[in-house]
C-alpha atoms as a PDB file:
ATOM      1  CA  UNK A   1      46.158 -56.989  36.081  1.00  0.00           C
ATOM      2  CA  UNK A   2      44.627 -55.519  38.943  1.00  0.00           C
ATOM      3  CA  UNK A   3      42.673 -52.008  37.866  1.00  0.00           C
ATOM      4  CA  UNK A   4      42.779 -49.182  40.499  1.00  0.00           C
ATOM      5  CA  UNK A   5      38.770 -48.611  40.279  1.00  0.00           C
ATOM      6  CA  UNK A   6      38.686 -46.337  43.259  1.00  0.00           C
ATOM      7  CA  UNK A   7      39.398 -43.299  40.685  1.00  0.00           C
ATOM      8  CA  UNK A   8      35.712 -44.196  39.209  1.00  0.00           C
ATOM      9  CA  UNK A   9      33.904 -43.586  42.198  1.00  0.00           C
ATOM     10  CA  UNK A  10      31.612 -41.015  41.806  1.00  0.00           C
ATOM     11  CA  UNK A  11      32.559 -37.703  44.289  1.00  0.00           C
ATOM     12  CA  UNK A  12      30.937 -37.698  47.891  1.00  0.00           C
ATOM     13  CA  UNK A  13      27.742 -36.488  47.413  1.00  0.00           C
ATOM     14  CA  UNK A  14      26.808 -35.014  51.106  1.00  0.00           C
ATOM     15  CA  UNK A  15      24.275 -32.530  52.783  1.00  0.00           C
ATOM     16  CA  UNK A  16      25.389 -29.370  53.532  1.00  0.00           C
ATOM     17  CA  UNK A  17      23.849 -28.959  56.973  1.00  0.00           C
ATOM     18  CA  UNK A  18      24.219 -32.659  58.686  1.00  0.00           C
ATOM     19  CA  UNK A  19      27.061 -33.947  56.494  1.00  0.00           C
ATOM     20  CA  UNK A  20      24.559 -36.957  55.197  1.00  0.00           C
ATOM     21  CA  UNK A  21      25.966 -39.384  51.911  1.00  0.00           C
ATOM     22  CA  UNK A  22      22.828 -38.075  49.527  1.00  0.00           C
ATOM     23  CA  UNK A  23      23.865 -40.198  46.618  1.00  0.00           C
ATOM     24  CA  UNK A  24      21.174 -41.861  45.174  1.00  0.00           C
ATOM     25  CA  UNK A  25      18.910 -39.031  46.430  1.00  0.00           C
ATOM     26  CA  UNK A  26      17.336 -37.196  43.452  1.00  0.00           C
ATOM     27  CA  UNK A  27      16.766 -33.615  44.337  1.00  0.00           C
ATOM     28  CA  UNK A  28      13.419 -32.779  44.994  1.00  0.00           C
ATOM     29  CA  UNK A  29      13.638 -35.735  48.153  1.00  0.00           C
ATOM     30  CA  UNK A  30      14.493 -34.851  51.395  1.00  0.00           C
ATOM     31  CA  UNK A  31      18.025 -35.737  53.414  1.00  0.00           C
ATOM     32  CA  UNK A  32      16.746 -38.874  55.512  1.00  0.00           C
ATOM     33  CA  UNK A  33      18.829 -36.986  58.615  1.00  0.00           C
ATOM     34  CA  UNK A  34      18.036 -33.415  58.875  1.00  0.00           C
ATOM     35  CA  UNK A  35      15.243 -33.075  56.432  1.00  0.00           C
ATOM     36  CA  UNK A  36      16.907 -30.206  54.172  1.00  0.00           C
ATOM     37  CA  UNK A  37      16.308 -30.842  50.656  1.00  0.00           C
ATOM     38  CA  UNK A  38      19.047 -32.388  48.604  1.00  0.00           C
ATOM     39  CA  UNK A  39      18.412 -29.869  45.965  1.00  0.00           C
ATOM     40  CA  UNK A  40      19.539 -27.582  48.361  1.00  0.00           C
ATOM     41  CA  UNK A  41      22.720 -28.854  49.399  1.00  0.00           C
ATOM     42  CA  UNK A  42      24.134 -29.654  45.780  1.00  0.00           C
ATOM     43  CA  UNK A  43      26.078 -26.451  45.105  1.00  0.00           C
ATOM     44  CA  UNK A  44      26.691 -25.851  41.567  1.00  0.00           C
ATOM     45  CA  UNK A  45      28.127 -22.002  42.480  1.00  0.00           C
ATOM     46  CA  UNK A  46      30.384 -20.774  45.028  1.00  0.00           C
ATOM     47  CA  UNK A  47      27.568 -17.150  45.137  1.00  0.00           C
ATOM     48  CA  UNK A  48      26.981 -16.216  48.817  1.00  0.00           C
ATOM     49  CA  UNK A  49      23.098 -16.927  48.665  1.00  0.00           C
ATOM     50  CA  UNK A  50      23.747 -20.683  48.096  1.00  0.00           C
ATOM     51  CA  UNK A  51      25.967 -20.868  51.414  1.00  0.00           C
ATOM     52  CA  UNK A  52      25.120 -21.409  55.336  1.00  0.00           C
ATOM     53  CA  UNK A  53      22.899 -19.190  56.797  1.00  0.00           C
ATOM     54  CA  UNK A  54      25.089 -19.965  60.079  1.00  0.00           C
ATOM     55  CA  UNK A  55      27.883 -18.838  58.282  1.00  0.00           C
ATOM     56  CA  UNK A  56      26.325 -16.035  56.810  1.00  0.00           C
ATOM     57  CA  UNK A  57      25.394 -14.888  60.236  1.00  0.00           C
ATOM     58  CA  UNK A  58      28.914 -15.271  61.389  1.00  0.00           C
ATOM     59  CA  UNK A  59      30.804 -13.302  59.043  1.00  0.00           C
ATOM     60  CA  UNK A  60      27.987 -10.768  59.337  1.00  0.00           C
ATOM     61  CA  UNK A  61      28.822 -10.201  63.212  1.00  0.00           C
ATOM     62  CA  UNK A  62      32.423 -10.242  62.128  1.00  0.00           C
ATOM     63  CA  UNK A  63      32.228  -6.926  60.144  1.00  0.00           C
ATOM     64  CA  UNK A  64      29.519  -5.474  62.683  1.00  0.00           C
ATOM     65  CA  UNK A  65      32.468  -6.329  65.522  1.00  0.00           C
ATOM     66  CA  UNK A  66      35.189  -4.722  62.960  1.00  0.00           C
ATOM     67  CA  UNK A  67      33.086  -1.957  62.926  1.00  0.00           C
ATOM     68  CA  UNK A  68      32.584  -1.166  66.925  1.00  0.00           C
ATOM     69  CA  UNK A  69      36.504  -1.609  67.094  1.00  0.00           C
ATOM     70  CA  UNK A  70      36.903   1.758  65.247  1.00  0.00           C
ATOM     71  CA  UNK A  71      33.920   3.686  66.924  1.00  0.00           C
ATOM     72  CA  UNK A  72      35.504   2.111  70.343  1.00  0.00           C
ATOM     73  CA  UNK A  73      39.137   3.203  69.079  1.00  0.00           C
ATOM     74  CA  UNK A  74      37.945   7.173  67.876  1.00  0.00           C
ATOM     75  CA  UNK A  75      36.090   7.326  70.740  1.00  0.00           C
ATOM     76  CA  UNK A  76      39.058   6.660  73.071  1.00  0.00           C
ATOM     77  CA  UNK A  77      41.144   8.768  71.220  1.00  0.00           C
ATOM     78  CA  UNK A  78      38.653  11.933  71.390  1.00  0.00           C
ATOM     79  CA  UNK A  79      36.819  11.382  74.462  1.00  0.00           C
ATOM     80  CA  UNK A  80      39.299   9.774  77.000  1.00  0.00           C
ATOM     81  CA  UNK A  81      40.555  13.351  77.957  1.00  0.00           C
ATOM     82  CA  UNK A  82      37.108  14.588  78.772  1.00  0.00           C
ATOM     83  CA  UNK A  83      36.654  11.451  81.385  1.00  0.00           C
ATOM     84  CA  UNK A  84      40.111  11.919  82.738  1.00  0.00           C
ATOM     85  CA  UNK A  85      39.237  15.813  83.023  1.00  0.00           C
ATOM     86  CA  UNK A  86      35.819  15.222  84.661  1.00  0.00           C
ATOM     87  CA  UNK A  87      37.090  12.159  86.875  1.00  0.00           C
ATOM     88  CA  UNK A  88      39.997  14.455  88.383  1.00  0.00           C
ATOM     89  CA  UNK A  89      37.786  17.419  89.182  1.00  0.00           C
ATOM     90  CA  UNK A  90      35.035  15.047  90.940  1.00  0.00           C
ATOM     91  CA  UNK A  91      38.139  13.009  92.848  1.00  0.00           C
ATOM     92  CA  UNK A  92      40.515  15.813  93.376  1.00  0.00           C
ATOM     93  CA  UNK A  93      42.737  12.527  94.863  1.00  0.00           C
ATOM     94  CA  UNK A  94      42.228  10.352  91.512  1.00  0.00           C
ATOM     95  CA  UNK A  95      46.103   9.336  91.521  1.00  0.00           C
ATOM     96  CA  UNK A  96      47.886   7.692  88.565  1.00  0.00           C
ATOM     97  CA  UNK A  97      45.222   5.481  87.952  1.00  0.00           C
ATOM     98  CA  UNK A  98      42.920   7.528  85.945  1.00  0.00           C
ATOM     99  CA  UNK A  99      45.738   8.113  82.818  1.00  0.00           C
ATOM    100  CA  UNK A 100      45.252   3.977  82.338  1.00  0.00           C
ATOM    101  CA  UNK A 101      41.730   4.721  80.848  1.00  0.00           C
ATOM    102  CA  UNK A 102      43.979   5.985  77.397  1.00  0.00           C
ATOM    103  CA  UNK A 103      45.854   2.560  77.244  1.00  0.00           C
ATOM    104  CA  UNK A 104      43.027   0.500  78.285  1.00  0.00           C
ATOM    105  CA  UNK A 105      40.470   1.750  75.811  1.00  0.00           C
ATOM    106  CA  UNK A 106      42.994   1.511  73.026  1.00  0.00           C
ATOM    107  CA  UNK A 107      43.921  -2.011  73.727  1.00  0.00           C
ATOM    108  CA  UNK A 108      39.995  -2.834  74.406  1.00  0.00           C
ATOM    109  CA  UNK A 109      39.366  -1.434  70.616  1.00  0.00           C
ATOM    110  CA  UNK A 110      42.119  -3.713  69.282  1.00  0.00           C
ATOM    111  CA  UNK A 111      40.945  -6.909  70.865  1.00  0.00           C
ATOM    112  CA  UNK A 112      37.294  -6.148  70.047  1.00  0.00           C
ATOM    113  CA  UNK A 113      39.211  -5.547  66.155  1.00  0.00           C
ATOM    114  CA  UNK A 114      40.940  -9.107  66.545  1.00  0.00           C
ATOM    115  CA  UNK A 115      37.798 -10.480  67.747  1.00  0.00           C
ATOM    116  CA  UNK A 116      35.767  -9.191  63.999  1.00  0.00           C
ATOM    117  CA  UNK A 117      38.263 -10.627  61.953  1.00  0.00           C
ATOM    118  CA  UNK A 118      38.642 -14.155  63.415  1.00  0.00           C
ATOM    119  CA  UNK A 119      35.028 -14.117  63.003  1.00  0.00           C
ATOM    120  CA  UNK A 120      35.136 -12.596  59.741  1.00  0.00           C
ATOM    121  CA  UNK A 121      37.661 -15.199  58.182  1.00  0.00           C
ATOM    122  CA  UNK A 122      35.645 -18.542  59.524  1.00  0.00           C
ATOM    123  CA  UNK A 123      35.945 -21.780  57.216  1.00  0.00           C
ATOM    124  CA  UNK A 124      32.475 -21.538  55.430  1.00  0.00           C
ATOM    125  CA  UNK A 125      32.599 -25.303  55.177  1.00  0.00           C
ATOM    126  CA  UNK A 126      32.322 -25.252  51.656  1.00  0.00           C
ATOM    127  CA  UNK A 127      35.707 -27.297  50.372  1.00  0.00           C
ATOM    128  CA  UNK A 128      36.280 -25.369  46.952  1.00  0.00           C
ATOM    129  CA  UNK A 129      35.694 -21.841  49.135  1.00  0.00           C
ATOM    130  CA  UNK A 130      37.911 -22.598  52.071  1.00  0.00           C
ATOM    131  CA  UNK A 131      40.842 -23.773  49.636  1.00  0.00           C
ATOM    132  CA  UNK A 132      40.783 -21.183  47.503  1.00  0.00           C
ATOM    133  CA  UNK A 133      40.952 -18.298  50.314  1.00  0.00           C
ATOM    134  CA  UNK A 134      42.412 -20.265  52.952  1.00  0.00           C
ATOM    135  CA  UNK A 135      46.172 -18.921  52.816  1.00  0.00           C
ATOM    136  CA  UNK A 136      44.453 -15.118  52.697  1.00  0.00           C
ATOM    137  CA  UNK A 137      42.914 -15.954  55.847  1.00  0.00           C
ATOM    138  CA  UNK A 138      45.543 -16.924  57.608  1.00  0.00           C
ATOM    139  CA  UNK A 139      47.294 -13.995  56.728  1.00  0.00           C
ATOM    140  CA  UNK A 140      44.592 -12.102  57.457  1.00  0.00           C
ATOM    141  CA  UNK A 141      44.340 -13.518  61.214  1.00  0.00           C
ATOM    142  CA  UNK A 142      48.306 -13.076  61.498  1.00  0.00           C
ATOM    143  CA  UNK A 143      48.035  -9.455  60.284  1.00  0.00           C
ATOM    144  CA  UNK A 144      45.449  -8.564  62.692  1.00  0.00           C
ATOM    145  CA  UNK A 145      47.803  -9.529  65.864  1.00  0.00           C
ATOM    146  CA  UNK A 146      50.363  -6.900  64.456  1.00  0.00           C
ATOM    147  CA  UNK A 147      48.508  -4.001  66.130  1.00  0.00           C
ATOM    148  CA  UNK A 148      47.111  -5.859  69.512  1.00  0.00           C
ATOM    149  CA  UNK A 149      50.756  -6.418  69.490  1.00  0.00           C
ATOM    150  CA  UNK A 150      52.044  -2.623  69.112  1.00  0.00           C
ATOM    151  CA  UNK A 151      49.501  -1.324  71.456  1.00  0.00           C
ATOM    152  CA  UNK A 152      50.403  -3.982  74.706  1.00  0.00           C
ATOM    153  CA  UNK A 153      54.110  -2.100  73.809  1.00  0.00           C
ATOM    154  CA  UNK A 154      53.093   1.000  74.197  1.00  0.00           C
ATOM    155  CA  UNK A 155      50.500   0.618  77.289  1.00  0.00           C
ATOM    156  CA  UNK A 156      53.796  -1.379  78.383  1.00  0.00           C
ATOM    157  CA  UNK A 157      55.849   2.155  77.936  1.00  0.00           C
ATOM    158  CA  UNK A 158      53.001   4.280  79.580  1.00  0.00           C
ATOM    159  CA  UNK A 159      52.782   2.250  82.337  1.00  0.00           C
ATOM    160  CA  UNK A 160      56.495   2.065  83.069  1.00  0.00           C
ATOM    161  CA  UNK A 161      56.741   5.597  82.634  1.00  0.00           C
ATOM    162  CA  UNK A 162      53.113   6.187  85.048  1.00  0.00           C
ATOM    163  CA  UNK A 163      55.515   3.760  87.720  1.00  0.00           C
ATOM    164  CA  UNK A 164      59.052   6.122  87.040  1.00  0.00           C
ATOM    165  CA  UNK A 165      56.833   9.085  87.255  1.00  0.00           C
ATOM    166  CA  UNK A 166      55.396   7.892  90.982  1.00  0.00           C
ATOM    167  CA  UNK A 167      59.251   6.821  92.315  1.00  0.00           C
ATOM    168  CA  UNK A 168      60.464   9.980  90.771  1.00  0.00           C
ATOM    169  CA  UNK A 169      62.855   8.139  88.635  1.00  0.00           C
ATOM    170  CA  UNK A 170      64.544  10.356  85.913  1.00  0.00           C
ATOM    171  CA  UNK A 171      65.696   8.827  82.306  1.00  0.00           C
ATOM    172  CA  UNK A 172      63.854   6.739  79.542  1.00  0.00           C
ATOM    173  CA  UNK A 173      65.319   3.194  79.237  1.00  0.00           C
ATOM    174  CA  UNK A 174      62.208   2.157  78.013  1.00  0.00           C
ATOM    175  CA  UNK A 175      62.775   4.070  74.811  1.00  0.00           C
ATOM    176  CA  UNK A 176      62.603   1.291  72.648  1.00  0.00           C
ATOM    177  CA  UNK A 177      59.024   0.069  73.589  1.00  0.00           C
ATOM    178  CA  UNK A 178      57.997   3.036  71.864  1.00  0.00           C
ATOM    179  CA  UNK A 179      60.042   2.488  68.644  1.00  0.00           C
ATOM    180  CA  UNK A 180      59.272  -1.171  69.105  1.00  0.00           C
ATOM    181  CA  UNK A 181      55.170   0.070  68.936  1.00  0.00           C
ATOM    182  CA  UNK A 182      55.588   2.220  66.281  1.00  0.00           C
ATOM    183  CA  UNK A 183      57.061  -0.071  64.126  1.00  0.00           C
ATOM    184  CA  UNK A 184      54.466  -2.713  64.824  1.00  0.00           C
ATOM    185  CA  UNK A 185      51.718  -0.745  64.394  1.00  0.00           C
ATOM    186  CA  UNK A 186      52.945   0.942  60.636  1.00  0.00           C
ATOM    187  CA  UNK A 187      54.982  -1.272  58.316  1.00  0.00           C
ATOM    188  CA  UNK A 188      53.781  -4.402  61.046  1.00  0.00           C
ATOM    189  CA  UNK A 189      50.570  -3.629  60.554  1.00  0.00           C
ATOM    190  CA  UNK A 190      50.809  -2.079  56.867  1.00  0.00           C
ATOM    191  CA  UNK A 191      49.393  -5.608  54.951  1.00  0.00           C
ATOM    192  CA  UNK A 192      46.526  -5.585  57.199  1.00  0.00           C
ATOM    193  CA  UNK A 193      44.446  -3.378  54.999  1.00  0.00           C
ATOM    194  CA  UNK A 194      45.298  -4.980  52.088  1.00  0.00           C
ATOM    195  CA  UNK A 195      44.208  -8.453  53.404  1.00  0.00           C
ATOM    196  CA  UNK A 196      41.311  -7.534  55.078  1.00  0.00           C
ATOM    197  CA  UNK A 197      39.813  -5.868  51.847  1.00  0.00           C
ATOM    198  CA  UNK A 198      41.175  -8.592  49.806  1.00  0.00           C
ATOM    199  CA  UNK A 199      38.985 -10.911  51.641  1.00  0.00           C
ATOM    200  CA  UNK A 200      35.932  -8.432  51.384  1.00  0.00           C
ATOM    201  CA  UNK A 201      36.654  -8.050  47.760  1.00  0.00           C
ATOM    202  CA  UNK A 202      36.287 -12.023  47.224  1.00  0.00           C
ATOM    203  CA  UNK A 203      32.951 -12.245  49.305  1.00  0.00           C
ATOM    204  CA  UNK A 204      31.961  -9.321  47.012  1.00  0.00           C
ATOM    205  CA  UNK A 205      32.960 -10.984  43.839  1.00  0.00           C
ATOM    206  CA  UNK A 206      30.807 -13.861  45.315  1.00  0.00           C
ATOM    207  CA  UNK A 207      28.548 -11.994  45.816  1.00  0.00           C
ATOM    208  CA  UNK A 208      28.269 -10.309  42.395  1.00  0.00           C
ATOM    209  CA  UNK A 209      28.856  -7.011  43.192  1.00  0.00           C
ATOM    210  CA  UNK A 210      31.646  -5.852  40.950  1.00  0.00           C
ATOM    211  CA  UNK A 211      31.344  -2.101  42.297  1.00  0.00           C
ATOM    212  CA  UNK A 212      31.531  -3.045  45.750  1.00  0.00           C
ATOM    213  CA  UNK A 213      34.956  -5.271  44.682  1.00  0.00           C
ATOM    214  CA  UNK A 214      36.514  -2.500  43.486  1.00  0.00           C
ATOM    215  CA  UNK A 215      36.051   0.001  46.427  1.00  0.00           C
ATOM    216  CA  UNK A 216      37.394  -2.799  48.732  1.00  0.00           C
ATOM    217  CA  UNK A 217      40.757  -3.011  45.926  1.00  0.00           C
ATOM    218  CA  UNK A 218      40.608   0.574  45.803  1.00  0.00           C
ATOM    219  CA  UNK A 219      40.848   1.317  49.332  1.00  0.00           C
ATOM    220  CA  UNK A 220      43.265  -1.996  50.411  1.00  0.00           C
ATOM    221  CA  UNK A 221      45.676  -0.504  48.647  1.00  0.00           C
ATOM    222  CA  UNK A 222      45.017   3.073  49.659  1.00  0.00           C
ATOM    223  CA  UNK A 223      45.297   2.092  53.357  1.00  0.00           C
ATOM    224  CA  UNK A 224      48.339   0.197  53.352  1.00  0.00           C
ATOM    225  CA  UNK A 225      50.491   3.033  51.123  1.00  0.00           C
ATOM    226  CA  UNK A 226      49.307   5.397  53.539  1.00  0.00           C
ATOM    227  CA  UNK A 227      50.413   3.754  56.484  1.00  0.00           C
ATOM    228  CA  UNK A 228      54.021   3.069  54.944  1.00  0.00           C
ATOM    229  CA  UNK A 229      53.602   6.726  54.232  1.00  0.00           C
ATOM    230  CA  UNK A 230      52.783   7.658  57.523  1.00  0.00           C
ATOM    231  CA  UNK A 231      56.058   5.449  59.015  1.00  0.00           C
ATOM    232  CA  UNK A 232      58.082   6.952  56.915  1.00  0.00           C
ATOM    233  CA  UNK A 233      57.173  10.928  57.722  1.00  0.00           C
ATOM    234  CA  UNK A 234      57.323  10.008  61.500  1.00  0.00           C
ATOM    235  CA  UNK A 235      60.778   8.586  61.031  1.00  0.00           C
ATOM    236  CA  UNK A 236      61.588  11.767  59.060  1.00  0.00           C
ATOM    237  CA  UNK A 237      60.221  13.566  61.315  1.00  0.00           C
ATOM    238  CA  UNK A 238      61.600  11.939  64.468  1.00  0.00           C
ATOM    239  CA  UNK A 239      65.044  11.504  63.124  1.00  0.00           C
ATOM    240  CA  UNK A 240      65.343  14.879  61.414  1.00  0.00           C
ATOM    241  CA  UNK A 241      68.232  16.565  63.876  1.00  0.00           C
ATOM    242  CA  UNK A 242      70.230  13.605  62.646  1.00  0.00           C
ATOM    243  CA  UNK A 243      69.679  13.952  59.040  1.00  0.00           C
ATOM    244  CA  UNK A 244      71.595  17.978  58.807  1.00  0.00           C
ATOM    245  CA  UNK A 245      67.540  19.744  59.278  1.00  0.00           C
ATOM    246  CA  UNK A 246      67.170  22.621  61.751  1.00  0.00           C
ATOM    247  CA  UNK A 247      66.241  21.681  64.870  1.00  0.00           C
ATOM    248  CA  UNK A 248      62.991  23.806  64.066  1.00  0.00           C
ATOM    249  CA  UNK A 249      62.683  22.245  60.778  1.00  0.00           C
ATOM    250  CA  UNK A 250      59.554  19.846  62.583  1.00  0.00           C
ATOM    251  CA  UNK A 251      57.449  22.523  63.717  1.00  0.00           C
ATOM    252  CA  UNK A 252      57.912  25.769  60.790  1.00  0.00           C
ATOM    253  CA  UNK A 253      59.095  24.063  57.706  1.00  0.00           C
ATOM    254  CA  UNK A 254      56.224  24.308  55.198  1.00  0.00           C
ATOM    255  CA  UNK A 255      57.613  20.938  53.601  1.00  0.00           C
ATOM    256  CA  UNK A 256      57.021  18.930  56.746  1.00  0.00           C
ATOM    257  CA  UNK A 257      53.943  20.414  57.923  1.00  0.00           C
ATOM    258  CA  UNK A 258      52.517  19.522  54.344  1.00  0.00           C
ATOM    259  CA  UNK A 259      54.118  16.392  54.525  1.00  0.00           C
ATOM    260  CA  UNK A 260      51.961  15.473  57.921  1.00  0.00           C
ATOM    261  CA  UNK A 261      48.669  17.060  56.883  1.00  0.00           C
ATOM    262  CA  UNK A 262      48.852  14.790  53.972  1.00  0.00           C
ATOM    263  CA  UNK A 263      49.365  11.871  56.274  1.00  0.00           C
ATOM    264  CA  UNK A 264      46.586  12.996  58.464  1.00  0.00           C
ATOM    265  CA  UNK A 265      44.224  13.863  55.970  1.00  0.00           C
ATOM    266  CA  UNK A 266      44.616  10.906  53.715  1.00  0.00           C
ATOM    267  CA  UNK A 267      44.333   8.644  56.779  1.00  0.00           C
ATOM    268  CA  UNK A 268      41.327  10.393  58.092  1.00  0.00           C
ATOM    269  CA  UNK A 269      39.542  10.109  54.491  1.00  0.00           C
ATOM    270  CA  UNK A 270      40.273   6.103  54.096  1.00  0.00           C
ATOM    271  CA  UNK A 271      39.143   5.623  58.018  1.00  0.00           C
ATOM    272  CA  UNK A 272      35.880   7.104  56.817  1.00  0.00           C
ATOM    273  CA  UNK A 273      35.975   4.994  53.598  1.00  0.00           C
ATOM    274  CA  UNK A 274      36.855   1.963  55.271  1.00  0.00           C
ATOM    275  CA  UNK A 275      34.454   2.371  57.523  1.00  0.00           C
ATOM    276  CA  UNK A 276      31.708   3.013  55.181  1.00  0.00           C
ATOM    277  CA  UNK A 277      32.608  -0.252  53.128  1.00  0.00           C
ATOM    278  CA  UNK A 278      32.027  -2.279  56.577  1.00  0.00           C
ATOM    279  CA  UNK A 279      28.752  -0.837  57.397  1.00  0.00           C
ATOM    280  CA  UNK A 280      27.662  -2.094  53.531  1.00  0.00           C
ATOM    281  CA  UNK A 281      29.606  -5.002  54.081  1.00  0.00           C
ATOM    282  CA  UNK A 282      27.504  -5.532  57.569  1.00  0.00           C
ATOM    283  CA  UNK A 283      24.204  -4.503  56.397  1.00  0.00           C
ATOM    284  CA  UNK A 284      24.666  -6.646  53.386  1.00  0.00           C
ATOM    285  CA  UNK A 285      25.449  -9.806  54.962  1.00  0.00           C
ATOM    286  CA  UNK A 286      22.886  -9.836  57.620  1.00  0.00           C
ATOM    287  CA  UNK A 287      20.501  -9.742  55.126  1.00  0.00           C
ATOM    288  CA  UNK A 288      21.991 -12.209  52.975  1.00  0.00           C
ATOM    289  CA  UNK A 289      21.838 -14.280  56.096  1.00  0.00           C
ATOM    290  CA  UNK A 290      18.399 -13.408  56.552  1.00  0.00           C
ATOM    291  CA  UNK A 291      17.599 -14.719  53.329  1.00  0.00           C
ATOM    292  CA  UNK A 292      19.290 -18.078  53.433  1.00  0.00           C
ATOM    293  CA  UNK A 293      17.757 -18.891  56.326  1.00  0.00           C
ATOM    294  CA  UNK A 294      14.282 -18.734  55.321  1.00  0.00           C
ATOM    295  CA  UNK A 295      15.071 -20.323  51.959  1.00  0.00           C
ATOM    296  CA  UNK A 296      16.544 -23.246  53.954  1.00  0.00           C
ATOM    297  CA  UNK A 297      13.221 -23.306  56.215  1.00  0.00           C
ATOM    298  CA  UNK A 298      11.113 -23.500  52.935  1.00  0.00           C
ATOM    299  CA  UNK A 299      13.233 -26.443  52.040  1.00  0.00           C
ATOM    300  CA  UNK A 300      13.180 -28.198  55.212  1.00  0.00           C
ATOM    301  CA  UNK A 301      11.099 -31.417  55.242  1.00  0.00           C
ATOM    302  CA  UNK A 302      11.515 -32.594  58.831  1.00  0.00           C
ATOM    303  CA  UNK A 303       8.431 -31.802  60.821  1.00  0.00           C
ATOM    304  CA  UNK A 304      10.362 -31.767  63.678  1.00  0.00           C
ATOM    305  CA  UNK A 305      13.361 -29.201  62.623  1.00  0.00           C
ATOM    306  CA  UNK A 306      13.210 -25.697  63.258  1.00  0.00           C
ATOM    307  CA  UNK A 307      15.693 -24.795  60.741  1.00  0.00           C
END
């Protein structure tokens, strides 16, 4: 009888930076290709300081990126005025043009966003790490195309509407652009809280911080019910004539103008939170990355490698 003895192989055994077969290699030797010690690349924990300081570095920008996509996007929203403003009163003949700096700024923000989180949700190259989060990345990357997605719609809309304007063309058959953007960027874009804090609470949890894991829980889920929230008072709001309100029931009914100061202050409050766990999140892995690396030059052996 012929016995299957490739299930008593021991497991690959290989260096974490160059990929190297280290079996046989006890662990205070060096890896006879890059140098690194083979102490060093023998994981027995999954804890960020045991992982790529490349990697570190990566995710690191990721959040920092994250983080200029909102300053970028709140700066177009209160700002963009004042430019338009101070651009028509130096050009008195400006034209169209200058209303394209809304659009452009908010669809500048949202790539810069997609940008952070492709670099946030990198394969670490670390086999048991990549399959255990790998579906919540993917997610994660899907999610974030939901609102690069609603905002081309709507600078679509504007920009139809800019060219009606300009040919003095009356009516709005471009309507559902705008109801096409909206949706996209509420319930479309309502899981992308949730994943993205999801996947900061696991680098947390790696990172034994079990505080810091339950902000990012905390305000995953805080996001994404106030977004649904949100769509669902704007399509109150929107649709209210057809529903038997007063056509004044918008603008002087106590119940909706609580029910959109809640919306607006809840969102502003988890912006500020959110952004607040990314700065951590940012400071926290640069120095983590910081770290590795000069643990991984104290272990390299090769003369020759800078680390």
């Amino acid at each position: 009888m012929t016995i299957n003895t490739t299930q008593f192989e021991p497991p690959t055994d290989e260096c974490y930076r160059c990929g190297y077969d280290l079996r046989g290699i006890v662990n205070d030797q060096a890896c006879p290709e890059c140098g690194l010690l083979a102490e060093r690349s023998r994981r027995v924990t999954d804890e960020l300081h045991e992982t790529r300081p490349k990697w570190l570095r990566s995710i690191s920008i990721g959040a920092i990126v994250i983080l200029v996509s909102i300053v970028v996007e709140i700066a177009c929203v209160m700002c963009s005025q004042l430019v338009i403003n101070a651009i028509q009163e130096r050009w008195h003949n400006s034209g169209q043009w200058v209303f394209r700096i809304i659009p452009f700024g908010v669809v500048l923000g949202v790539i810069i966003f997609v940008i952070g989180v492709f670099l946030l949700t990198r394969r670490e190259g670390y086999p048991p790490a990549d399959l255990g989060d790998r579906w919540l990345r993917r997610w994660l990357r899907l999610a974030a195309l939901a609102p690069l997605l609603a905002v081309s719609l709507a600078a679509a809309s504007f920009e139809i509407e800019v060219t009606f304007l300009i040919r003095g063309i009356t009516g709005r058959p471009f309507e559902w652009l705008i109801t096409a953007a909206a949706i996209a960027s509420t319930v479309g874009a309502a899981p992308l809280p949730l994943l993205l804090f999801l996947h900061l609470r696991g680098l947390a949890k790696r990172a034994r911080s079990a505080h810091l894991a339950e902000h990012c829980m905390i305000v995953g889920i805080g996001t994404t019910a106030t977004l649904i929230y949100t769509f669902g008072v704007y399509e109150l709001l929107e649709h209210a004539r057809g529903l038997g309100f007063n056509e004044h029931w918008t603008s002087q009914a106590t119940t909706s103008l609580v029910m959109a100061s809640i919306a607006i202050v809840v969102g502003c409050l988890f912006v500020l939170w959110s952004f607040y766990l990314l700065l951590r999140f940012a400071i926290a892995l640069t120095r983590a990355a910081r770290h590795a690396s000069r643990k991984w030059k104290r272990d390299d052996r090769a003369v020759s490698h800078v680390g």
